[in-house]
Structures are given as structure tokens and as C-alpha cells.
C-alpha atoms as a PDB file:
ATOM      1  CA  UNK A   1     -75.843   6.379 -69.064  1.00  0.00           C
ATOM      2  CA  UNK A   2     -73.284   3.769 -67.390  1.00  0.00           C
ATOM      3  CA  UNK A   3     -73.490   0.921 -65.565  1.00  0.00           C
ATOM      4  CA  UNK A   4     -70.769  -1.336 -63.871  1.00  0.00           C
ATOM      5  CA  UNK A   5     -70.465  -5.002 -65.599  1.00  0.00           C
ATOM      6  CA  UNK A   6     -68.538  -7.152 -64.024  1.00  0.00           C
ATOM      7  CA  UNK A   7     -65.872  -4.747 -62.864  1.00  0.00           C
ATOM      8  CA  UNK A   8     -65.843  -2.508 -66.169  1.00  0.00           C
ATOM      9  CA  UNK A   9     -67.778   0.535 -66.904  1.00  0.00           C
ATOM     10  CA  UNK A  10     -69.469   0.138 -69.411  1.00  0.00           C
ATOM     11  CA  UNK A  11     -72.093   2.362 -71.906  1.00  0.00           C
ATOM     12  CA  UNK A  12     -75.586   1.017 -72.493  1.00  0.00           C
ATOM     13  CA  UNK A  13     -77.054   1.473 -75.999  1.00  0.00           C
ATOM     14  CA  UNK A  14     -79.573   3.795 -76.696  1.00  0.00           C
ATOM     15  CA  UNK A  15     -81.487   0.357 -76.942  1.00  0.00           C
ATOM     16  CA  UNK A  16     -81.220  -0.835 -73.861  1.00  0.00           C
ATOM     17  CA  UNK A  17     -81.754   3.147 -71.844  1.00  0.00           C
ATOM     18  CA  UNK A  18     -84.997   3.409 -74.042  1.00  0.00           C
ATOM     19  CA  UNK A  19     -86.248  -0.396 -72.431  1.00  0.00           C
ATOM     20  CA  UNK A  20     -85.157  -2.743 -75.216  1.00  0.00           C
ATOM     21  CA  UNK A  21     -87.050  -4.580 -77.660  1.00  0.00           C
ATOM     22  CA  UNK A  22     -90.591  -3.654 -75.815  1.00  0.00           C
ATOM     23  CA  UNK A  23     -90.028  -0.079 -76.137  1.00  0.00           C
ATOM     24  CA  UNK A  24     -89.373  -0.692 -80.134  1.00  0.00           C
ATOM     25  CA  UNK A  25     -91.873  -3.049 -80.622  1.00  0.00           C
ATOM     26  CA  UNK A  26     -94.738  -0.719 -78.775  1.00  0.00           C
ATOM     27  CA  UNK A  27     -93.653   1.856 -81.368  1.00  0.00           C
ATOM     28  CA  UNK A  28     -93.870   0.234 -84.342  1.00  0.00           C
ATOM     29  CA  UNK A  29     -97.004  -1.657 -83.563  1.00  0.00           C
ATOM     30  CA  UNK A  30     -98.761   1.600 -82.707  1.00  0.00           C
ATOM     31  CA  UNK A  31     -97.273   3.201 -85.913  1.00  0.00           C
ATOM     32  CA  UNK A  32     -98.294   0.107 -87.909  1.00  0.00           C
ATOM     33  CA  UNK A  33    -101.970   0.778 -86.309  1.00  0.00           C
ATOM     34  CA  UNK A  34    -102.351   4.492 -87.600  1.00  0.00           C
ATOM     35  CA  UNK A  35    -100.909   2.986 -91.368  1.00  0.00           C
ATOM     36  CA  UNK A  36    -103.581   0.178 -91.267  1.00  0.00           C
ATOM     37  CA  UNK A  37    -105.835   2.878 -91.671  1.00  0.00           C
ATOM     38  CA  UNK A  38    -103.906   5.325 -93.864  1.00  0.00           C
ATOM     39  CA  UNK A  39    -105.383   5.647 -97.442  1.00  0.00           C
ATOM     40  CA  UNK A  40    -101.938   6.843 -99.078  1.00  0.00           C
ATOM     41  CA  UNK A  41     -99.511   4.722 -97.254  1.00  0.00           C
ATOM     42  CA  UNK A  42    -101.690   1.295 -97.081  1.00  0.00           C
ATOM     43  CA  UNK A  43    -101.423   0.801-100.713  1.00  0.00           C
ATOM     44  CA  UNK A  44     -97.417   0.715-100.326  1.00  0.00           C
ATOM     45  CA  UNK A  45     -97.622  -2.319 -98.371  1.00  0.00           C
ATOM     46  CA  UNK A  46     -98.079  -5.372-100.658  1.00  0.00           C
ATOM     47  CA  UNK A  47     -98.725  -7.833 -97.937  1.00  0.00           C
ATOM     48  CA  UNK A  48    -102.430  -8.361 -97.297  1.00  0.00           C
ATOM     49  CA  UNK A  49    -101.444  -8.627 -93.232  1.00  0.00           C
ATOM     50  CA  UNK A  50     -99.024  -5.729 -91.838  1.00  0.00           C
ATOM     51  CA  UNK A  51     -97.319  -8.459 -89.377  1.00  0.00           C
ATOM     52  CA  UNK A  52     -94.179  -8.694 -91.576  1.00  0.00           C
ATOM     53  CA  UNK A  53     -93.945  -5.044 -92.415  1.00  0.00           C
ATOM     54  CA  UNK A  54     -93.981  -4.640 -88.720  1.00  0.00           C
ATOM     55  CA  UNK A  55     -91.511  -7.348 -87.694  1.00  0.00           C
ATOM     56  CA  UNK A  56     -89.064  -6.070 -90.683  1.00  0.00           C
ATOM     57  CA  UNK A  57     -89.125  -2.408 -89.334  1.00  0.00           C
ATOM     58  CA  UNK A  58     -89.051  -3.037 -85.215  1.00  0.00           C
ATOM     59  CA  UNK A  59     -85.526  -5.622 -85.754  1.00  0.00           C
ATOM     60  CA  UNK A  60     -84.400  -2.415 -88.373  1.00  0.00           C
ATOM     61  CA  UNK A  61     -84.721  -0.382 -85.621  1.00  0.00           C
ATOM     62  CA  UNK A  62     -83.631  -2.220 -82.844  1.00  0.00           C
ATOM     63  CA  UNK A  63     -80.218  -3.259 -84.792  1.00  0.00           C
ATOM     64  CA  UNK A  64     -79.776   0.484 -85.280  1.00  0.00           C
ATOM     65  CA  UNK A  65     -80.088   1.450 -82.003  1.00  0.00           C
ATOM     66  CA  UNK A  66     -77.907  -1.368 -80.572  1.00  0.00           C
ATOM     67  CA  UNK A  67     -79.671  -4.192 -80.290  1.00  0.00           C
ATOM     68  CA  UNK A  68     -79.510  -7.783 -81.933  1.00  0.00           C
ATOM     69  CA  UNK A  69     -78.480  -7.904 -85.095  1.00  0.00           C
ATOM     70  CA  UNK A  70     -81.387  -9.754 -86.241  1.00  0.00           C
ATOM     71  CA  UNK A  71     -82.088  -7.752 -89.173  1.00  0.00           C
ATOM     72  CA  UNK A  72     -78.716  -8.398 -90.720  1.00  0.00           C
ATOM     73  CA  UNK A  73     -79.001 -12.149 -90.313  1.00  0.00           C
ATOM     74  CA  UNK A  74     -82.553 -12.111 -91.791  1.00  0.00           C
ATOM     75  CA  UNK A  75     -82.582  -9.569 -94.575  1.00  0.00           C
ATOM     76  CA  UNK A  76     -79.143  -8.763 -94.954  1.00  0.00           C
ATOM     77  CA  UNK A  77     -77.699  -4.834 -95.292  1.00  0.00           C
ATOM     78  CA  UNK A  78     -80.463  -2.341 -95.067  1.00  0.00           C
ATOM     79  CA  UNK A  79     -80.401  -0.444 -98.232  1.00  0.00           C
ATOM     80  CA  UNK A  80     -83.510   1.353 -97.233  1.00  0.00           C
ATOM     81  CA  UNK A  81     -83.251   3.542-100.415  1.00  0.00           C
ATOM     82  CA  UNK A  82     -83.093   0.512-102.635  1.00  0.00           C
ATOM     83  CA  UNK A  83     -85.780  -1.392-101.010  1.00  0.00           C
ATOM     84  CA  UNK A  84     -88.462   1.590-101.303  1.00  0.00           C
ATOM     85  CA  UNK A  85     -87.525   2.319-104.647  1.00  0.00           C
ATOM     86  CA  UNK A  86     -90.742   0.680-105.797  1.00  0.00           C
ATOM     87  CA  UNK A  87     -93.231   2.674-104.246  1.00  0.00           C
ATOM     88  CA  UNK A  88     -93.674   6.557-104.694  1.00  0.00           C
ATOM     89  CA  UNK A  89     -92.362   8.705-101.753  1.00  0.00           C
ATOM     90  CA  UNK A  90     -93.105  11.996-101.935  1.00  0.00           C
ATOM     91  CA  UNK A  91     -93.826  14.609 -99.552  1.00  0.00           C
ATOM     92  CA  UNK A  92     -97.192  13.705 -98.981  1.00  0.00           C
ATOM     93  CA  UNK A  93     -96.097  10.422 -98.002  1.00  0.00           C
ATOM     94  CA  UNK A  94     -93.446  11.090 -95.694  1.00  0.00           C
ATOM     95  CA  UNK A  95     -95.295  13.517 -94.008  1.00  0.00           C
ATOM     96  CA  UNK A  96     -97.873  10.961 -93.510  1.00  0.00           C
ATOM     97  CA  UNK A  97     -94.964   8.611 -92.609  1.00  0.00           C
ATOM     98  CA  UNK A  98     -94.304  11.115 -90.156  1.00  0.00           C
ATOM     99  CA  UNK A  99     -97.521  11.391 -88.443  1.00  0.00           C
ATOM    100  CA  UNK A 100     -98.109   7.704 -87.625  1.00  0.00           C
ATOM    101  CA  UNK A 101     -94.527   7.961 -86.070  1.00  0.00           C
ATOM    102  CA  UNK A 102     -95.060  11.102 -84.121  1.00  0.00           C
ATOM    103  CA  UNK A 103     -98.215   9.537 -82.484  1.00  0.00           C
ATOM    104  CA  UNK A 104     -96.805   6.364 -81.612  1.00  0.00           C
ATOM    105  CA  UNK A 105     -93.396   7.751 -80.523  1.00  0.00           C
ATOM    106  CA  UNK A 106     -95.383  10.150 -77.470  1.00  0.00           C
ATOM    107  CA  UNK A 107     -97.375   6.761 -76.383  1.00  0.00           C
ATOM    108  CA  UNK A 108     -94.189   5.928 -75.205  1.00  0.00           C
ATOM    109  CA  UNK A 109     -93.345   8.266 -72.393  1.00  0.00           C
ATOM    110  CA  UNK A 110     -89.827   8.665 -73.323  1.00  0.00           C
ATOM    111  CA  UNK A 111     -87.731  11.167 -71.519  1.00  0.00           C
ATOM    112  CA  UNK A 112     -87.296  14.413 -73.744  1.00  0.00           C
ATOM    113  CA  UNK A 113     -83.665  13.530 -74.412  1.00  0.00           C
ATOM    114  CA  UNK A 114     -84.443   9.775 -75.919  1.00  0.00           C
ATOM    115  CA  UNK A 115     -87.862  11.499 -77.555  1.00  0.00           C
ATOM    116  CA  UNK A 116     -85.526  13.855 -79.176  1.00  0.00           C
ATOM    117  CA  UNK A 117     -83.033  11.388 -80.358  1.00  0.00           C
ATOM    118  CA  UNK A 118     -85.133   9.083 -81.755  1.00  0.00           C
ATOM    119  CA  UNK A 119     -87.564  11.971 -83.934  1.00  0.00           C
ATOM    120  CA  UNK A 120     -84.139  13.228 -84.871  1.00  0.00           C
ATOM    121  CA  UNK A 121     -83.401  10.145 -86.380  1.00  0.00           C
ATOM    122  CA  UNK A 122     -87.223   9.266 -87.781  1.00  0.00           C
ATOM    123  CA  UNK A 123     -87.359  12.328 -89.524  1.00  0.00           C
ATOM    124  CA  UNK A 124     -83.552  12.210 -90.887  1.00  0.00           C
ATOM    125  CA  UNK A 125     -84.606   8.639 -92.420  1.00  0.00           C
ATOM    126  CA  UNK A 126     -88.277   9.644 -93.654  1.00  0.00           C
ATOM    127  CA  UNK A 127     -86.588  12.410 -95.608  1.00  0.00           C
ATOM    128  CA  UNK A 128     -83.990  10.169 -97.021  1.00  0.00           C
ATOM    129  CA  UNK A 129     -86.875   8.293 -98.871  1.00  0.00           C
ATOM    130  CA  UNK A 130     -88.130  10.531-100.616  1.00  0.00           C
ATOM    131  CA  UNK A 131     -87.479   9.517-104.054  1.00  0.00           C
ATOM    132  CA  UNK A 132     -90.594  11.845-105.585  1.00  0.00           C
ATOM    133  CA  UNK A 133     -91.293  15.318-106.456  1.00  0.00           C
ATOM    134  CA  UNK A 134     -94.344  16.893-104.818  1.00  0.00           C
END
């Protein structure tokens, strides 16, 4: 998608088509509600309230997709291998990773080709962290 700025043509982000940091922040609250309730992946999150779990993940994800680069400032480079190094990842998890993501991803009404983009990407990154065998 284009738009014209100020005499330029310029390309939104994949942020800004999919409606910004609502759009993320719908997602990974409604992901965050299916892990509340998750007996395998609850135990992997150390905080007694999910709020910063949530708040890490939706600025991850908005920074990746083009939008502030909140995350950066905050928590510095991602390393999102490093930092799950201490819990155990295996298939069972990331499929249940997976799951949570699915459901909250068709909440959002995306069209197919920003659905399609973004599961592309989920599942590309949930398979990166597996650091387990099965």
C-alpha cells in the first residue's frame, strides 16, 4: 500500500496497513488470555501478573513490524533465543505457543494477505525457539 505525504509517495509499514498499535495490542492481549490458562506455558512466565509479559511482546512486535522502536529503548536488542534460553521449548510448547496465537490472530479480521504475513512470521519465530527435543 501507498499513500501521498506531503508531496512524496511513500510505503506504509506493515504496522500501520494492519491498524497500528491497536491491532498488536488486541493480539497479544487475546494470546496472553488463552496462556493465562495454559498449564504448560503458564509455568514459563515467572511474573505472578502477565501485564509485563504482554507489554514486552506487543512493543517486540510492533518494532518489528515498523512501528516505534520502543522495545529497543526499553530492553535493548531482542535476542529472543538468548532470553528463552531458561525455559524448556519443545514441540509441545511451541505448538501450544502456536495455538494461543492462531486464535487471537483470526479475532482480528485481518485481510488474508496481512493474516498470512503475520502467521508466516509467528510460526518462523515459534520454531526458532525451540531449544528442546520432543
Amino acid at each position: 500500500m501507498t499513500e501521498i505525504r506531503r508531496g512524496t509517495l511513500q510505503e506504509q509499514t506493515f504496522y500501520e496497513q494492519v491498524g497500528g498499535e491497536e491491532t498488536f495490542r488486541r493480539l497479544v492481549h487475546r494470546f496472553y488470555e488463552g496462556v493465562a490458562t495454559d498449564p504448560l506455558l503458564r509455568p514459563m512466565y515467572p511474573e505472578e501478573d502477565l501485564g509485563p509479559a504482554e507489554d514486552r511482546l506487543t512493543l517486540f512486535l510492533m518494532q518489528y513490524w515498523g512501528g516505534p522502536s520502543t522495545y529497543n529503548e526499553t530492553r535493548g536488542h531482542p535476542r529472543l533465543r538468548m532470553r528463552h534460553v531458561p525455559y524448556t521449548v519443545d514441540r509441545a510448547a511451541h505448538d501450544a505457543w502456536l495455538k494461543h496465537m492462531r486464535d487471537a490472530l483470526d479475532e482480528l479480521g485481518l485481510s488474508e494477505e496481512h493474516e498470512q504475513t503475520l502467521w508466516k512470521y509467528l510460526t518462523y519465530a515459534a520454531a526458532t525457539l525451540i531449544n528442546a527435543p520432543d
